[in-house]
Protein backbone atom coordinates (compact mmCIF):
# COMPACT_ATOMS: atom_id res chain seq x y z
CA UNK A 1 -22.50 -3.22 -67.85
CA UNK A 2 -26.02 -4.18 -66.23
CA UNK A 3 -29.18 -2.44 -68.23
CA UNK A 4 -30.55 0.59 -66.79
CA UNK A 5 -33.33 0.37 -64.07
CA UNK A 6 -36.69 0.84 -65.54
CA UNK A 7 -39.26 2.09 -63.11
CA UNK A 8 -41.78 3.82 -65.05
CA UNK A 9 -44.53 6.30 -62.95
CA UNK A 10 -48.10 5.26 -62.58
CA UNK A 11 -50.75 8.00 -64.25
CA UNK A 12 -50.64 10.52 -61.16
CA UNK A 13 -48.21 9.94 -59.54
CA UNK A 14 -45.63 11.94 -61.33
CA UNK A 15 -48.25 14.32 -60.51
CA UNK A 16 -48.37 14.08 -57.25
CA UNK A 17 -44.53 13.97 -56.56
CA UNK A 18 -44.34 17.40 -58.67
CA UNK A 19 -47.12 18.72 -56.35
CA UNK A 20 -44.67 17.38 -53.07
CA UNK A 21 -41.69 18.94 -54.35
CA UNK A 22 -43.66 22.09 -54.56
CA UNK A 23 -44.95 21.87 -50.99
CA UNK A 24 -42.63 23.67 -49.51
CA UNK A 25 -41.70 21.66 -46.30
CA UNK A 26 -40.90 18.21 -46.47
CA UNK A 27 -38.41 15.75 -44.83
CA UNK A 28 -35.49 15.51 -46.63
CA UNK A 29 -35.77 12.01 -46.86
CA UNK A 30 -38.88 12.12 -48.31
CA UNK A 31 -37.87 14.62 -51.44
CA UNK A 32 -34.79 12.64 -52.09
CA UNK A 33 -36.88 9.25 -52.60
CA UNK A 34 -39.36 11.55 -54.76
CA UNK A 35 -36.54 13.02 -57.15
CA UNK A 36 -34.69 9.21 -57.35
CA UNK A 37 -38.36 8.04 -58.66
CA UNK A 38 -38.55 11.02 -61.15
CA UNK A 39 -34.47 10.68 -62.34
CA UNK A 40 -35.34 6.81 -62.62
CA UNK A 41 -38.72 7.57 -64.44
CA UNK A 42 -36.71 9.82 -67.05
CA UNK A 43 -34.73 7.01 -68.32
CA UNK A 44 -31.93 7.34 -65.87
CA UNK A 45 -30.25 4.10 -63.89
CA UNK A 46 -29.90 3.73 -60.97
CA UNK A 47 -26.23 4.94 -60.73
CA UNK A 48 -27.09 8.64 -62.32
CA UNK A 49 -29.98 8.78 -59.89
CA UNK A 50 -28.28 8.17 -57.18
CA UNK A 51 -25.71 10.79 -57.83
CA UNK A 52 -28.41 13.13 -59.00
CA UNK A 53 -29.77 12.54 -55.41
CA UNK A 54 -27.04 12.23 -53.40
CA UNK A 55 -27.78 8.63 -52.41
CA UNK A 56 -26.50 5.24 -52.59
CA UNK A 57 -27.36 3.20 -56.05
CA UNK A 58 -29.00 0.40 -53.67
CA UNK A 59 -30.48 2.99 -51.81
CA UNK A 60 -32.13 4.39 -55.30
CA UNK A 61 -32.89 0.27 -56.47
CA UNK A 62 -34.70 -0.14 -52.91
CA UNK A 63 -36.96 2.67 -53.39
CA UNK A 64 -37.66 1.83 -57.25
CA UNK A 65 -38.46 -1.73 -55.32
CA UNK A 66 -40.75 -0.34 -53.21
CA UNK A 67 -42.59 1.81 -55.67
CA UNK A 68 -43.26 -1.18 -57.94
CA UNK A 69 -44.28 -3.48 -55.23
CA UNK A 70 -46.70 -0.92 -53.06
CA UNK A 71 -47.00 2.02 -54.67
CA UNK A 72 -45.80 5.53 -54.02
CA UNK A 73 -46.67 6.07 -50.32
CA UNK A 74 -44.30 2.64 -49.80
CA UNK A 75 -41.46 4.00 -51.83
CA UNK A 76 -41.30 7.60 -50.34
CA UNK A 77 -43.00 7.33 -46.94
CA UNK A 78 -41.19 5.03 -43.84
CA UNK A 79 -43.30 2.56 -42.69
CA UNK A 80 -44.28 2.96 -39.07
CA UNK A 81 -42.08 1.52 -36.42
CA UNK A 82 -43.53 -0.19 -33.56
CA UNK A 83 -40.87 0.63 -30.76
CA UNK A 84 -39.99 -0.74 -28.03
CA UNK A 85 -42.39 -2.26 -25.32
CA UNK A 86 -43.32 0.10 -21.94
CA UNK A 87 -40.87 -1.51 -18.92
CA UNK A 88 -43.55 -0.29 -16.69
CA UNK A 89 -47.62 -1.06 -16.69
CA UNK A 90 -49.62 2.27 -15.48
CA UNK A 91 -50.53 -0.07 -12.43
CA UNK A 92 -46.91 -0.83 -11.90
CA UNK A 93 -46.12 2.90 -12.35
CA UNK A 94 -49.20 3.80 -9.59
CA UNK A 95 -47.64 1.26 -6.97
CA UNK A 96 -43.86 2.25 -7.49
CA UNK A 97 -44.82 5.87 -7.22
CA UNK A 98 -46.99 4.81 -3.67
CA UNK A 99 -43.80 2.37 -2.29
CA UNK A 100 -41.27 5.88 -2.75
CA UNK A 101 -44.14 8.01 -0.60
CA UNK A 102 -43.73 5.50 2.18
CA UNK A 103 -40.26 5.27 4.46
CA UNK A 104 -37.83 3.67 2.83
CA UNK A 105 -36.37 0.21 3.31
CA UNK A 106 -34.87 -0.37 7.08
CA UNK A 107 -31.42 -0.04 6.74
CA UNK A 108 -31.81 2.99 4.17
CA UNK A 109 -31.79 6.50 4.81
CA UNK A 110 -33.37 7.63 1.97
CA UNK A 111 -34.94 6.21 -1.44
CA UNK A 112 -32.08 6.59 -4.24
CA UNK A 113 -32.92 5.81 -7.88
CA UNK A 114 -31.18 2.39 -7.71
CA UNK A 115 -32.80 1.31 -4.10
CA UNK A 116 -36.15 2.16 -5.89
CA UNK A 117 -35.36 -0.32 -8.90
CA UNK A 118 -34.30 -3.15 -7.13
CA UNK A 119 -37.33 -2.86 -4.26
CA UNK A 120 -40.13 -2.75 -7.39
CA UNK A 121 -38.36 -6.20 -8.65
CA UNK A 122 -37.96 -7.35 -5.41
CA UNK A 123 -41.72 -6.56 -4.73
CA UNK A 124 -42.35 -8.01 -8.00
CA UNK A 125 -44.02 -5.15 -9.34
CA UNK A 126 -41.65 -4.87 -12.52
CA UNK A 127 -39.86 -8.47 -14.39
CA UNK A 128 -36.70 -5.96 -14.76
CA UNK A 129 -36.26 -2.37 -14.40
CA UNK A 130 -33.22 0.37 -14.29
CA UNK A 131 -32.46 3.34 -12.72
CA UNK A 132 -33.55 5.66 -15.96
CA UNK A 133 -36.72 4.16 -16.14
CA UNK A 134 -37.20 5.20 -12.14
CA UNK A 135 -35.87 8.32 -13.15
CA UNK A 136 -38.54 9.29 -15.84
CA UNK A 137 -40.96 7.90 -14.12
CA UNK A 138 -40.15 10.30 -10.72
CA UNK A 139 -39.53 12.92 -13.08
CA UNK A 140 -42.86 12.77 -14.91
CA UNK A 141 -44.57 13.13 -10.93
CA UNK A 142 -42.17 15.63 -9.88
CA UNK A 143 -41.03 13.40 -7.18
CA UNK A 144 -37.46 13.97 -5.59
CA UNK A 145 -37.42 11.50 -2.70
CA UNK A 146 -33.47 11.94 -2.31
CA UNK A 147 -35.08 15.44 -0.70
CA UNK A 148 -36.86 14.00 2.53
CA UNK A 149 -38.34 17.06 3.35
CA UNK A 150 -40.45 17.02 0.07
CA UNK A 151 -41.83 13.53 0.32
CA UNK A 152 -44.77 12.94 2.41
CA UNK A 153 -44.80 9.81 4.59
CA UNK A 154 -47.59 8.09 6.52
């Protein structure tokens, strides 16, 4: 039977996650990683934590982890993720929204979501783009070119 996981609190920060549990409105996330560092600084492994807590015993050894290698913010706080990158620049966005107030394409009747896409990587204003990006984007203008009689044309 592996020894119980010692993670013993810093001055404070027991503290501090009594004062967060009092709060009143917190992610649940966040309270569950608070109460696995208090069961684990009672003297309690990992195992008893994690079924105090409702939580996987890795799950409770990550956060102890954390805690001892950056503190308390690290081991109850995510870390900001960075998201993925805009398809569209702002200047790409200005010159798709001016190519769907001008006729469209010969051959086309009307600008559709899909004619729109392949015309801005055609015209080289986007690498790659798809039809829900166009969508947002026509959205966020309240732009409906598949309605003629809204669109204004030169």
């Amino acid at each position: 039977m592996p020894a119980p996981l010692k993670c013993p609190l810093r001055a404070g920060d027991r503290a501090r996650l009594d004062r967060l549990l009092r709060k009143g409105v917190e992610q649940v996330r966040v309270v569950r990683r608070a109460l696995a560092l208090l069961h684990l600084d009672e003297g309690g492994g990992a195992s008893a934590a994690a079924r105090a807590v409702r939580l996987t015993p890795q799950a409770v050894r990550l956060i102890a982890e954390r805690y001892r290698h950056g503190g308390l913010d690290a081991a109850i706080y995510e870390a900001p993720r960075p998201g993925a990158e805009e398809a569209l620049t702002p200047a790409a966005k200005q010159r798709i929204i001016a190519m769907v107030c001008t006729r469209p394409p010969a051959g086309a009747a009307r600008w559709t979501l899909e004619l729109i896409a392949e015309e801005a990587v055609k015209r080289k204003l986007a690498r790659a783009v798809g039809r829900e990006t166009i969508r947002v984007l026509l959205h966020s203008h309240d732009l409906k070119p598949w309605r003629e009689k809204k669109m204004v044309h030169r």
